[in-house]
PDB file of N, CA and C in Angstrom:
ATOM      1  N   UNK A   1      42.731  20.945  51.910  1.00  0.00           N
ATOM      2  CA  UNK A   1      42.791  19.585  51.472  1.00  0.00           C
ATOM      3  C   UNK A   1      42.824  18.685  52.698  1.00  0.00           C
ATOM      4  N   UNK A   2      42.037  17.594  52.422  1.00  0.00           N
ATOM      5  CA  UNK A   2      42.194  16.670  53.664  1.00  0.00           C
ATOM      6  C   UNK A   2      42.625  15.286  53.377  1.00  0.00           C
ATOM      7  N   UNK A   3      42.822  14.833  54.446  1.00  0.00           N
ATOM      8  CA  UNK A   3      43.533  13.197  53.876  1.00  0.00           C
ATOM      9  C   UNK A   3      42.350  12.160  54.484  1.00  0.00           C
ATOM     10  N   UNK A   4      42.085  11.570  53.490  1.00  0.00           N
ATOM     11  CA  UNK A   4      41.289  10.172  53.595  1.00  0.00           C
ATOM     12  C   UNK A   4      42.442   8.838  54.419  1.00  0.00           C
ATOM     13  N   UNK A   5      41.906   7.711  54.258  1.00  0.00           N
ATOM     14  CA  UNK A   5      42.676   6.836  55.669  1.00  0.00           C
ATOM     15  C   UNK A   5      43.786   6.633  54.656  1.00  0.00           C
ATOM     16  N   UNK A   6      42.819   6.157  53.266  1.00  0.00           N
ATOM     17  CA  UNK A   6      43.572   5.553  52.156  1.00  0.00           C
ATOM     18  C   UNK A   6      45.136   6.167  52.061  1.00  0.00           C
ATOM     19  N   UNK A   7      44.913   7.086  52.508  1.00  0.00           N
ATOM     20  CA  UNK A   7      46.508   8.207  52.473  1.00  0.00           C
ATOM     21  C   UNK A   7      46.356   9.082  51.187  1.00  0.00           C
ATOM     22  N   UNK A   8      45.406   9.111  50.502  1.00  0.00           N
ATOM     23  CA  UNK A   8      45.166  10.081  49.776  1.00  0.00           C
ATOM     24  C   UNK A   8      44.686  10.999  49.822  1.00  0.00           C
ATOM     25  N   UNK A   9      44.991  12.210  49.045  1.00  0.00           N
ATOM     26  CA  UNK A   9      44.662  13.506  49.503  1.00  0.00           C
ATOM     27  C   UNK A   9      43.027  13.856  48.798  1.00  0.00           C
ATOM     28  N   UNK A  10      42.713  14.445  49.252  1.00  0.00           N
ATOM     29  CA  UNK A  10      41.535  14.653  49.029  1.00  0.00           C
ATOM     30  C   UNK A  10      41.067  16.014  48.514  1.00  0.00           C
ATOM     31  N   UNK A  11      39.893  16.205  47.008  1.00  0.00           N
ATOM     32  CA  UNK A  11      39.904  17.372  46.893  1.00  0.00           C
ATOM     33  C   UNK A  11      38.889  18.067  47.271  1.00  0.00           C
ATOM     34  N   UNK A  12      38.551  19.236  47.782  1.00  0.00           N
ATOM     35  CA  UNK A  12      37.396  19.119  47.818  1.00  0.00           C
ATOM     36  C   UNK A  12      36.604  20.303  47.140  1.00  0.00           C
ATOM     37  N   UNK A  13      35.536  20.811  47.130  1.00  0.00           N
ATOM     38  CA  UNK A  13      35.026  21.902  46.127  1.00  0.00           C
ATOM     39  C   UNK A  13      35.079  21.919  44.669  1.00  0.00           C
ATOM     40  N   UNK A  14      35.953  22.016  43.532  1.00  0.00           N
ATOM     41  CA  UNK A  14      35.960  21.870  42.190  1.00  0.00           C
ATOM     42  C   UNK A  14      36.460  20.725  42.011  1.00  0.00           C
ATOM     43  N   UNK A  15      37.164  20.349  42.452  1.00  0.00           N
ATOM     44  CA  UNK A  15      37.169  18.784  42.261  1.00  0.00           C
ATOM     45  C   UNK A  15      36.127  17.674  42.194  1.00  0.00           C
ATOM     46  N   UNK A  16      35.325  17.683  43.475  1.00  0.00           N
ATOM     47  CA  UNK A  16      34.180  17.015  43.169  1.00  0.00           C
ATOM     48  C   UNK A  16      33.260  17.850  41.890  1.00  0.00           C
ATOM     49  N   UNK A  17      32.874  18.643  41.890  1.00  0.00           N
ATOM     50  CA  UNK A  17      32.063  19.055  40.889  1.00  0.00           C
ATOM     51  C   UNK A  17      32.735  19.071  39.427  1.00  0.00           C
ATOM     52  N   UNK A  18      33.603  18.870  39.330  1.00  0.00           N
ATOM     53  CA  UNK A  18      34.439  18.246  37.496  1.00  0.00           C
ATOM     54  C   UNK A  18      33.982  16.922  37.392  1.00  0.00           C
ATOM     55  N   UNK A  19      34.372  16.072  38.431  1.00  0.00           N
ATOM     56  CA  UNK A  19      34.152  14.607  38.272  1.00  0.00           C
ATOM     57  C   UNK A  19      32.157  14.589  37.875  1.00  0.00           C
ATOM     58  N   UNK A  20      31.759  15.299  38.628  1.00  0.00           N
ATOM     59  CA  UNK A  20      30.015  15.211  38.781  1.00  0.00           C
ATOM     60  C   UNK A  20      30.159  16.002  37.296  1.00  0.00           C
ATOM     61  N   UNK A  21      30.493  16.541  36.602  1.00  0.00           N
ATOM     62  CA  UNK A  21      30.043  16.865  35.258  1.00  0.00           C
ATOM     63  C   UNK A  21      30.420  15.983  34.694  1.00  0.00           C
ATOM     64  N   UNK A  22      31.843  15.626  34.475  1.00  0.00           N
ATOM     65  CA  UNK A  22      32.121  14.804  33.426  1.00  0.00           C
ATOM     66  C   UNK A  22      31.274  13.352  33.415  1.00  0.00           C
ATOM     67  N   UNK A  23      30.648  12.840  34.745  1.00  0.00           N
ATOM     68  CA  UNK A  23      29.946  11.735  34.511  1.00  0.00           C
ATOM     69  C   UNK A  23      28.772  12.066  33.869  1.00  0.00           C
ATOM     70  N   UNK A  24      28.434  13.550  34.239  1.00  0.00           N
ATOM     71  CA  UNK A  24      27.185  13.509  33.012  1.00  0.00           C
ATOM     72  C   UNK A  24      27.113  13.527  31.820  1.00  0.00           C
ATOM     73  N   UNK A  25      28.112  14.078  31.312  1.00  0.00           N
ATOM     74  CA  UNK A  25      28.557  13.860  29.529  1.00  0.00           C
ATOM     75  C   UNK A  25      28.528  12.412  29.026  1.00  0.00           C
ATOM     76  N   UNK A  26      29.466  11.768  30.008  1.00  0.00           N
ATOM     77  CA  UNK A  26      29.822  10.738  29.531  1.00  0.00           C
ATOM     78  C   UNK A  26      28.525   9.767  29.365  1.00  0.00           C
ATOM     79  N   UNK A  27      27.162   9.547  29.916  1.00  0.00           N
ATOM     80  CA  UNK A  27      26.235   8.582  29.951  1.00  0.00           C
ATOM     81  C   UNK A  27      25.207   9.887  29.590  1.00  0.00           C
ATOM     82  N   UNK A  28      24.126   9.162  28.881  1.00  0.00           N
ATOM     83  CA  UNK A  28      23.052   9.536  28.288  1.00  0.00           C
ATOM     84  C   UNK A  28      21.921   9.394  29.267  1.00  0.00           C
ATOM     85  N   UNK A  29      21.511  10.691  29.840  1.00  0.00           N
ATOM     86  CA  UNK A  29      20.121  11.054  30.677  1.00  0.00           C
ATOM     87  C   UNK A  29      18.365  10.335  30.512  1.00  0.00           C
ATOM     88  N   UNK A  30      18.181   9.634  31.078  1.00  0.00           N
ATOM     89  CA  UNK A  30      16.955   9.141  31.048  1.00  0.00           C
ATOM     90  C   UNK A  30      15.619  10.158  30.090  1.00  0.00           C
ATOM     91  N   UNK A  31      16.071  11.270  30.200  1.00  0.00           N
ATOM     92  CA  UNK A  31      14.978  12.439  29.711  1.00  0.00           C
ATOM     93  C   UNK A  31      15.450  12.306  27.831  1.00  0.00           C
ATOM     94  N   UNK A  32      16.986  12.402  27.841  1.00  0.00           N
ATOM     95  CA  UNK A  32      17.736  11.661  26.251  1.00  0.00           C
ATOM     96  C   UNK A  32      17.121  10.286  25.918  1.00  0.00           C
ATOM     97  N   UNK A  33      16.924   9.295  26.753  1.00  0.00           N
ATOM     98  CA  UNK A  33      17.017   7.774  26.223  1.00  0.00           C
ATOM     99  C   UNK A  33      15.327   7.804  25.926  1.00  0.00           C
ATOM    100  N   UNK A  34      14.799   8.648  26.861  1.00  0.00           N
ATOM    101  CA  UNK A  34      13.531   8.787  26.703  1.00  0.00           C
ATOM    102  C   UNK A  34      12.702   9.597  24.863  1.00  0.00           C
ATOM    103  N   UNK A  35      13.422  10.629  24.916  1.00  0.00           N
ATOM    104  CA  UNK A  35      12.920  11.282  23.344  1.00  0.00           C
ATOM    105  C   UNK A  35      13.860  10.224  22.381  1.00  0.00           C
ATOM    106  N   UNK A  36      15.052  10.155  22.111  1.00  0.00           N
ATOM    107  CA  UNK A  36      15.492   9.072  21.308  1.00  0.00           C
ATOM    108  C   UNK A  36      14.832   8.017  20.411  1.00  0.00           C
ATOM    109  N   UNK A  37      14.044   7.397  22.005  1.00  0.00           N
ATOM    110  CA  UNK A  37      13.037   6.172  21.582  1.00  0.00           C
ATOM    111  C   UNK A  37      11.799   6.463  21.075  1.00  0.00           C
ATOM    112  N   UNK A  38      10.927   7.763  21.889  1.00  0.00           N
ATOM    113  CA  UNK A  38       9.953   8.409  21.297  1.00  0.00           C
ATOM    114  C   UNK A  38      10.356   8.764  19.616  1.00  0.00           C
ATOM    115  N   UNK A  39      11.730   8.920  19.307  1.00  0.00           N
ATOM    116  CA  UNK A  39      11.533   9.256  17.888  1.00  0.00           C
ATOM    117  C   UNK A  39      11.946   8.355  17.389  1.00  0.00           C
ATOM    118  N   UNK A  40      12.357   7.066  17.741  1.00  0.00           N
ATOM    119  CA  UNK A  40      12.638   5.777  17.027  1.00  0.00           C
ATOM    120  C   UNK A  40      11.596   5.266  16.864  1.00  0.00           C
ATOM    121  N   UNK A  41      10.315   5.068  18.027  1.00  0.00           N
ATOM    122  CA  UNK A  41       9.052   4.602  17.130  1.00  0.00           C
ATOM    123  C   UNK A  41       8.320   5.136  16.893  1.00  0.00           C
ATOM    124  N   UNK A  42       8.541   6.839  16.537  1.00  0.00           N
ATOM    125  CA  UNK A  42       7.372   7.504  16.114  1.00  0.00           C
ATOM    126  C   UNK A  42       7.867   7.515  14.291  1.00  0.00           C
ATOM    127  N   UNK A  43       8.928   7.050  14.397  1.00  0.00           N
ATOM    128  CA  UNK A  43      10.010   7.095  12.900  1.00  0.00           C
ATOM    129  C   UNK A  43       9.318   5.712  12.177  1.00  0.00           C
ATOM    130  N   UNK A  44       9.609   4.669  13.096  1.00  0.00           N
ATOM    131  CA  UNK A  44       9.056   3.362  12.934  1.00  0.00           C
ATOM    132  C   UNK A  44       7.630   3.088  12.400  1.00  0.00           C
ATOM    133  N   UNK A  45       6.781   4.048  13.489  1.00  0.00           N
ATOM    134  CA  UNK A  45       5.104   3.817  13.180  1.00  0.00           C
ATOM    135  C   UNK A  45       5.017   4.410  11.528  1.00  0.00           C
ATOM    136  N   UNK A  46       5.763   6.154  11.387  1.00  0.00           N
ATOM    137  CA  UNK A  46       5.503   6.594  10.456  1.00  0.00           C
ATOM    138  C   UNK A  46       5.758   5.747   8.917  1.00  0.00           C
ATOM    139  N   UNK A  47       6.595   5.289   9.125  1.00  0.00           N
ATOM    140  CA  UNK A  47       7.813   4.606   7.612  1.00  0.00           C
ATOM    141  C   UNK A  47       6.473   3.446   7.761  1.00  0.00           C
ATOM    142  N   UNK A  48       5.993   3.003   8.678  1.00  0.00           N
ATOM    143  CA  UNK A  48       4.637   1.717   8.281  1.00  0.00           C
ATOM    144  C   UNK A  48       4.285   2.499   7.394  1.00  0.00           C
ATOM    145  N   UNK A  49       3.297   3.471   8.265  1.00  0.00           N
ATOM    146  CA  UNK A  49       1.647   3.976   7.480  1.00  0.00           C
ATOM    147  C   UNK A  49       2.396   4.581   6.109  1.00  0.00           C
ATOM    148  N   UNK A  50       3.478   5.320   5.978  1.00  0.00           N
ATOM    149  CA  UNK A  50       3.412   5.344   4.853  1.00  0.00           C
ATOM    150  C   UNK A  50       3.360   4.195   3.711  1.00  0.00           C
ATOM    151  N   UNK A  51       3.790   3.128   4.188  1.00  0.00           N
ATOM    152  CA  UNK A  51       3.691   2.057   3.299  1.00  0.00           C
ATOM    153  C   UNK A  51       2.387   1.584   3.052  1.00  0.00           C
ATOM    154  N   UNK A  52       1.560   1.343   3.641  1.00  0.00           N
ATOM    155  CA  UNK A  52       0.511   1.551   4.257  1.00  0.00           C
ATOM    156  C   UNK A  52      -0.167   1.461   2.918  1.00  0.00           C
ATOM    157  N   UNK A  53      -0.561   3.271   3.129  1.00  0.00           N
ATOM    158  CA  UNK A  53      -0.645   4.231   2.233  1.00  0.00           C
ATOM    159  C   UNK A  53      -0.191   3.996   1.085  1.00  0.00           C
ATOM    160  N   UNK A  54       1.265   3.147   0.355  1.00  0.00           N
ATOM    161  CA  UNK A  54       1.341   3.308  -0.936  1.00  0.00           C
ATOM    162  C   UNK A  54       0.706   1.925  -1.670  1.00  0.00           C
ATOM    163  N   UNK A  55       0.904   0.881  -0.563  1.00  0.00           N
ATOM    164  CA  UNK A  55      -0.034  -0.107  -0.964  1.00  0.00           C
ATOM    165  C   UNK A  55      -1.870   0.218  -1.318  1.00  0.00           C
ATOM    166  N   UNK A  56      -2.060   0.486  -0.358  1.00  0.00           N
ATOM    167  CA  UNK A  56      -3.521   1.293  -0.684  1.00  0.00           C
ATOM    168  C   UNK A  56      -3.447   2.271  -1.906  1.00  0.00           C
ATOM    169  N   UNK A  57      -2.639   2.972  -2.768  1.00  0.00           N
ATOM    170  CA  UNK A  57      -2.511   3.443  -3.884  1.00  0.00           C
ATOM    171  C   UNK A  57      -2.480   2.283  -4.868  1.00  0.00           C
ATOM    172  N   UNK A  58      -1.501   1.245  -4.753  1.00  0.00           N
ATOM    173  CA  UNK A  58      -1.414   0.453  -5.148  1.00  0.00           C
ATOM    174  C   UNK A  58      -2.725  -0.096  -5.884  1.00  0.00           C
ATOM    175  N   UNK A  59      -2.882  -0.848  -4.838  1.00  0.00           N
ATOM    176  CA  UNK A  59      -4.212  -1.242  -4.969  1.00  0.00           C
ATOM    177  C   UNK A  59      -5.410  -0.765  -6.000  1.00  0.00           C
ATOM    178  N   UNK A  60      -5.833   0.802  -5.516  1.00  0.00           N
ATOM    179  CA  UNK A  60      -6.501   1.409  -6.000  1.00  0.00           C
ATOM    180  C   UNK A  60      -6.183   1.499  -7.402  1.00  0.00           C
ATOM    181  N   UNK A  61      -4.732   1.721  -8.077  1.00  0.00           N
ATOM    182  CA  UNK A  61      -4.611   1.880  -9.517  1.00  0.00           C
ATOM    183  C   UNK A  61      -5.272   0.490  -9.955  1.00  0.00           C
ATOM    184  N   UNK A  62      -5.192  -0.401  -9.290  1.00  0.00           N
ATOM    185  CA  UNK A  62      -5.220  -2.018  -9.903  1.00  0.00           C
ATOM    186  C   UNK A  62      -6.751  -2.150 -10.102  1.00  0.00           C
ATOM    187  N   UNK A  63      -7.735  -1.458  -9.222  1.00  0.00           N
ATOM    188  CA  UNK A  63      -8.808  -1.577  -9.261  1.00  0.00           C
ATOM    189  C   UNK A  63      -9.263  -0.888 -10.520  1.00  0.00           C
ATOM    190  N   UNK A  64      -8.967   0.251 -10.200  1.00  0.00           N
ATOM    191  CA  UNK A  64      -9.474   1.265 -11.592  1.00  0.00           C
ATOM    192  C   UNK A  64      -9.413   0.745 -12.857  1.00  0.00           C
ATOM    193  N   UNK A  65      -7.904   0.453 -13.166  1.00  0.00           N
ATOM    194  CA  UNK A  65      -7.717  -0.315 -14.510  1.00  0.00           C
ATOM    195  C   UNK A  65      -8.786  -1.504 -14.343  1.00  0.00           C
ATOM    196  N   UNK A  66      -9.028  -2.450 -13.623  1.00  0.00           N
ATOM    197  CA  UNK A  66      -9.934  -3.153 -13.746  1.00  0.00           C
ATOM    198  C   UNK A  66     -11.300  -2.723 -13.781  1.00  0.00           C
ATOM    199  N   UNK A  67     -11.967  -1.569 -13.409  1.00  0.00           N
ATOM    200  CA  UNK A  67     -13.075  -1.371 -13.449  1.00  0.00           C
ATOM    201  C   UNK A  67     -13.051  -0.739 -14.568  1.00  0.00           C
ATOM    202  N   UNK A  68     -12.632  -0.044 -15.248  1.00  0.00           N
ATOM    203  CA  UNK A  68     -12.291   0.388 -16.853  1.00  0.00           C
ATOM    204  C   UNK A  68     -12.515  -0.702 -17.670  1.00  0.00           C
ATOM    205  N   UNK A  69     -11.625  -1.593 -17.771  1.00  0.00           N
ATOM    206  CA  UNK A  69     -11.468  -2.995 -18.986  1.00  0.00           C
ATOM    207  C   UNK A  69     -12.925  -3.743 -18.435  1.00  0.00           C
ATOM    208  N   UNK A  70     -13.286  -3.583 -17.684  1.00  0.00           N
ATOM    209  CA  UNK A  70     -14.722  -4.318 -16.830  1.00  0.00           C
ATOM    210  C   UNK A  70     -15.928  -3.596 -17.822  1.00  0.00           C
ATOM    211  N   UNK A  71     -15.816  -2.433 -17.939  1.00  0.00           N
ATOM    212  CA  UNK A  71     -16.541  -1.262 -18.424  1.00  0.00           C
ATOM    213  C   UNK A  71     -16.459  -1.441 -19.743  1.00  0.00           C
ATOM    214  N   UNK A  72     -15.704  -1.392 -20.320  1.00  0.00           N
ATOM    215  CA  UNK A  72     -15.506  -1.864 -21.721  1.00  0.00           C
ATOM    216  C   UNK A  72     -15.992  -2.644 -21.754  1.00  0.00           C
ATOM    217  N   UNK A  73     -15.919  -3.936 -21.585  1.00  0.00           N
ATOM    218  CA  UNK A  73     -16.285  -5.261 -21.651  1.00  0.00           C
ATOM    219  C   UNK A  73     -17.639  -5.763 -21.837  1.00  0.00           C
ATOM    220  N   UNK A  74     -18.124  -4.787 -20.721  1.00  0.00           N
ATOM    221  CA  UNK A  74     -19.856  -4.788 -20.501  1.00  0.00           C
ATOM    222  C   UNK A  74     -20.420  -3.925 -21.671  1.00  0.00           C
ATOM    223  N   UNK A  75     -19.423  -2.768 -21.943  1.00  0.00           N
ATOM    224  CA  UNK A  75     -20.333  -2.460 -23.629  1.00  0.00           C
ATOM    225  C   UNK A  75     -20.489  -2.973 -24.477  1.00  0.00           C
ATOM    226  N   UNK A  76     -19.282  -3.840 -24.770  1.00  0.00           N
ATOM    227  CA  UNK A  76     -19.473  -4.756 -25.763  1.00  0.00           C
ATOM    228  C   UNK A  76     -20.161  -5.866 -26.022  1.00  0.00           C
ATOM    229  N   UNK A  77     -20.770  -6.232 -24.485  1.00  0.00           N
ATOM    230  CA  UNK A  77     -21.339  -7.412 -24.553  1.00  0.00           C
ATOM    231  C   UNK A  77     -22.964  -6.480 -25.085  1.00  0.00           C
ATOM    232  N   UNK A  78     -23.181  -5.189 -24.048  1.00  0.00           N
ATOM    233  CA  UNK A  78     -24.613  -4.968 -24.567  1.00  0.00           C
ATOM    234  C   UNK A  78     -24.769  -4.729 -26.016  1.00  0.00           C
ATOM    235  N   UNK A  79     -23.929  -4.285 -27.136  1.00  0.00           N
ATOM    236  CA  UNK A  79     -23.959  -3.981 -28.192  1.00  0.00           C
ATOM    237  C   UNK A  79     -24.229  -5.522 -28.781  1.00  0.00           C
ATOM    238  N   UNK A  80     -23.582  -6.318 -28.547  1.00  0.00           N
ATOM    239  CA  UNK A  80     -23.624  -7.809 -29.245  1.00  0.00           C
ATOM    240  C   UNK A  80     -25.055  -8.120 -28.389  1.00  0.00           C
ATOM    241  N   UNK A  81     -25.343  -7.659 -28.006  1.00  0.00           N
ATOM    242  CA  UNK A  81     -26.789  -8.228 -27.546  1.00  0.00           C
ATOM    243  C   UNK A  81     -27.634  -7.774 -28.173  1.00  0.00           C
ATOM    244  N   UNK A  82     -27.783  -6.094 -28.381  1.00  0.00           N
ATOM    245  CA  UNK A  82     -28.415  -5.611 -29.226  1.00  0.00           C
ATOM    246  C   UNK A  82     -28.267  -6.015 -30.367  1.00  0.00           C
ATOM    247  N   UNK A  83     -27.121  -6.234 -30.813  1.00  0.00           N
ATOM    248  CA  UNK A  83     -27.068  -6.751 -32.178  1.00  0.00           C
ATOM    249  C   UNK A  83     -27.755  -8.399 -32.388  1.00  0.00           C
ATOM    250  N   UNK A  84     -27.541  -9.601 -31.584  1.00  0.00           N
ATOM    251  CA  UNK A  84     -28.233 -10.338 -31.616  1.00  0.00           C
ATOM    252  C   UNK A  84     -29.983 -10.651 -31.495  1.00  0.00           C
ATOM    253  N   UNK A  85     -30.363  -9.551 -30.466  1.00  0.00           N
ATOM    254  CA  UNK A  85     -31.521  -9.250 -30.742  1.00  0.00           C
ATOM    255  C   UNK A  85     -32.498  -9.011 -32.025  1.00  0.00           C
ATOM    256  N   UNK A  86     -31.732  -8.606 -32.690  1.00  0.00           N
ATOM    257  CA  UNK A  86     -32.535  -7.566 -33.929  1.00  0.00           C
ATOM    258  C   UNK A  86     -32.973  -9.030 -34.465  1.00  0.00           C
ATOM    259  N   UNK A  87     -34.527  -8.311 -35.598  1.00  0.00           N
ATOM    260  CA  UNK A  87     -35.080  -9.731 -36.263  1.00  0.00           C
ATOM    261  C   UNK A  87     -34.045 -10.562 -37.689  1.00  0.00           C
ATOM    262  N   UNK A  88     -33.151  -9.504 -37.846  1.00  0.00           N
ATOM    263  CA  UNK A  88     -32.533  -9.378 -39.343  1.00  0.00           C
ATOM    264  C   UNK A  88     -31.157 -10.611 -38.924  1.00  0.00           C
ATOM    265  N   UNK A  89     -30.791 -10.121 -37.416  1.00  0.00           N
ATOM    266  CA  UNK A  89     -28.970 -11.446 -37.058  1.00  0.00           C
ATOM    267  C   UNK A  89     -30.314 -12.381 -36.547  1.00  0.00           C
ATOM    268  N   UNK A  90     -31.020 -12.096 -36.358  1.00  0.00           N
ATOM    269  CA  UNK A  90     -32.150 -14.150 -35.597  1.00  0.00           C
ATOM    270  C   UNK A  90     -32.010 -14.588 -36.768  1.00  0.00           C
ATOM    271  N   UNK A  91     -32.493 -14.732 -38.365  1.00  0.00           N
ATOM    272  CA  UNK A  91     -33.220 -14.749 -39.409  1.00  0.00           C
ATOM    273  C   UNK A  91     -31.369 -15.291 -39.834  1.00  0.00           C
ATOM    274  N   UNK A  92     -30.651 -14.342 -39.742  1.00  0.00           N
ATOM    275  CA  UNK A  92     -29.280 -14.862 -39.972  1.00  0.00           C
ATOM    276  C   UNK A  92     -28.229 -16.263 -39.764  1.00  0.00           C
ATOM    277  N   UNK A  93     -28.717 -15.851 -38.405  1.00  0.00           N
ATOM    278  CA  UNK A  93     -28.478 -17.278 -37.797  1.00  0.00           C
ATOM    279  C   UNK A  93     -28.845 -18.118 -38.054  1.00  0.00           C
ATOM    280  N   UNK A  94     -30.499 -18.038 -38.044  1.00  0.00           N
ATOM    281  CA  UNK A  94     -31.345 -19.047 -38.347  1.00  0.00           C
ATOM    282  C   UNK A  94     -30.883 -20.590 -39.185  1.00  0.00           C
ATOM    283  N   UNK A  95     -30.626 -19.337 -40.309  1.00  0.00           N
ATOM    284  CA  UNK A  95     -30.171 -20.218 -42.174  1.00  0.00           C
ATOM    285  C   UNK A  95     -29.445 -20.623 -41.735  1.00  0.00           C
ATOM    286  N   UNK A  96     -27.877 -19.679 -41.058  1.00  0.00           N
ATOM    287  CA  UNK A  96     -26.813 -20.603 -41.135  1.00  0.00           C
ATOM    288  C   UNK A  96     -26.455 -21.548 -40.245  1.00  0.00           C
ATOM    289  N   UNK A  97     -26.997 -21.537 -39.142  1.00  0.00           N
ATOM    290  CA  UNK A  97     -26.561 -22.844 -37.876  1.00  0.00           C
ATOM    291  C   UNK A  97     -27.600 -23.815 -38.424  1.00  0.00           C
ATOM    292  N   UNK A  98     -28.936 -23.443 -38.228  1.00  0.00           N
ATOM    293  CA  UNK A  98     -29.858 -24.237 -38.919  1.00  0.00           C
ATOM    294  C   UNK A  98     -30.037 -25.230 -39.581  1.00  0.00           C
ATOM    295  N   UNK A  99     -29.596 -23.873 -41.009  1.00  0.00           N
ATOM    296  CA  UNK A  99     -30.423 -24.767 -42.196  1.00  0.00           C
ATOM    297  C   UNK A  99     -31.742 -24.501 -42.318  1.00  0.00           C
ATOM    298  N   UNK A 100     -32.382 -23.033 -42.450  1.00  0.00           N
ATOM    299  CA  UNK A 100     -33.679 -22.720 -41.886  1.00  0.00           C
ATOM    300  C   UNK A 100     -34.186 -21.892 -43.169  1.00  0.00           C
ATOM    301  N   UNK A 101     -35.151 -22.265 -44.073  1.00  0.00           N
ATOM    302  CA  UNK A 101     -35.090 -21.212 -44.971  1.00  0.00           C
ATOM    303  C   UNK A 101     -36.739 -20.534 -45.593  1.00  0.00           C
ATOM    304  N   UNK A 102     -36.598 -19.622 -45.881  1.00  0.00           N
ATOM    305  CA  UNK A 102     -38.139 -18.894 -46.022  1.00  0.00           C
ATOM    306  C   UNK A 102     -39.061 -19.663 -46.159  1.00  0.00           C
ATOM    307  N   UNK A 103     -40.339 -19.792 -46.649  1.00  0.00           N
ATOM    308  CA  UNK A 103     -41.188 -20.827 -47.353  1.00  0.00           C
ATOM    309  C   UNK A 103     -40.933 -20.380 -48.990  1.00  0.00           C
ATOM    310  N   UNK A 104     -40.541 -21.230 -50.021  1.00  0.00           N
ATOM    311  CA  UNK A 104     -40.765 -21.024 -51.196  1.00  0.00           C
ATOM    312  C   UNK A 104     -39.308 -20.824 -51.681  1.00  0.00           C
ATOM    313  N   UNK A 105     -38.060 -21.032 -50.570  1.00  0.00           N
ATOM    314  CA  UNK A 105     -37.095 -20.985 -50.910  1.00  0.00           C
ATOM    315  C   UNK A 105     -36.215 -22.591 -50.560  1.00  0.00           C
ATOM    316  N   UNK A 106     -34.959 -22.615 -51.008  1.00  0.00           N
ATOM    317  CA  UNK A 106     -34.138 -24.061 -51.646  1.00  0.00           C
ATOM    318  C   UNK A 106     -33.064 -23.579 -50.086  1.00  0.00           C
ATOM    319  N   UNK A 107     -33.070 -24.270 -49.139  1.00  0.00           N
ATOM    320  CA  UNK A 107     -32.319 -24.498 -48.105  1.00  0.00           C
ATOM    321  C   UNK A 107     -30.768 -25.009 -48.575  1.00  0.00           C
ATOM    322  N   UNK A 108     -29.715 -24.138 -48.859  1.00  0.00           N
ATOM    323  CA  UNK A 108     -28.595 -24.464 -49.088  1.00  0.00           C
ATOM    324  C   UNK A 108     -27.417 -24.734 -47.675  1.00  0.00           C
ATOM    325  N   UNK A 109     -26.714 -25.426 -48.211  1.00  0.00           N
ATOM    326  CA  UNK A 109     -25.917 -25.745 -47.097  1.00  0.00           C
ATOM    327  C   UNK A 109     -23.926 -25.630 -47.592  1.00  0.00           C
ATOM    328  N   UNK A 110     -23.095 -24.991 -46.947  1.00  0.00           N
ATOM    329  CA  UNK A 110     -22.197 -24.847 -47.326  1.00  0.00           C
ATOM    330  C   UNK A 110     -21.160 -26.057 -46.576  1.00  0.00           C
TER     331      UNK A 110
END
């Protein structure tokens, strides 16, 4: 053991090397602060894209149902077209918006 000026004794061999461990416990290693953060924004990026991702599901259900009721919609219009087409709903119409009636017949009106 030797004496410093301070008048304290001094340790030397396991002494210094306790103090040099315990400061390493006590504070967190650059190589620690380093993966930590790597998994704080690889945690961060992930929790986005998954959202991401459920919006884009989202979405997609919203479309479908709309391209469905879209689909429908358009059959019904071609059927009422076909159906307006024919000579028998023209001839129908005719009379009743009209007032349009064969030759040799009495044009009634309701």
């Amino acid at each position: 053991m030797t004496v410093k000026r301070t008048g304290r004794p001094r340790l030397s061999g396991q002494g210094r090397r306790r103090n040099v461990r315990r400061r390493k416990k006590a504070g967190w290693s650059a190589y620690k602060r380093i993966v930590v953060a790597i998994l704080i924004f690889g945690g961060l990026f992930l929790g986005s894209k998954i959202y991401e991702l459920w919006q884009i599901h989202q979405d997609m259900t919203i479309t479908v149902n709309q391209e469905r009721e879209l689909t429908e919609e358009n059959q019904k219009l071609h059927e009422e077209k076909d159906r307006l087409s024919s000579p028998e709903e023209i001839m129908r119409q005719a009379r009743e918006q009209f007032g349009l009636a064969k030759p040799g017949e009495i044009p009634y009106r309701r």
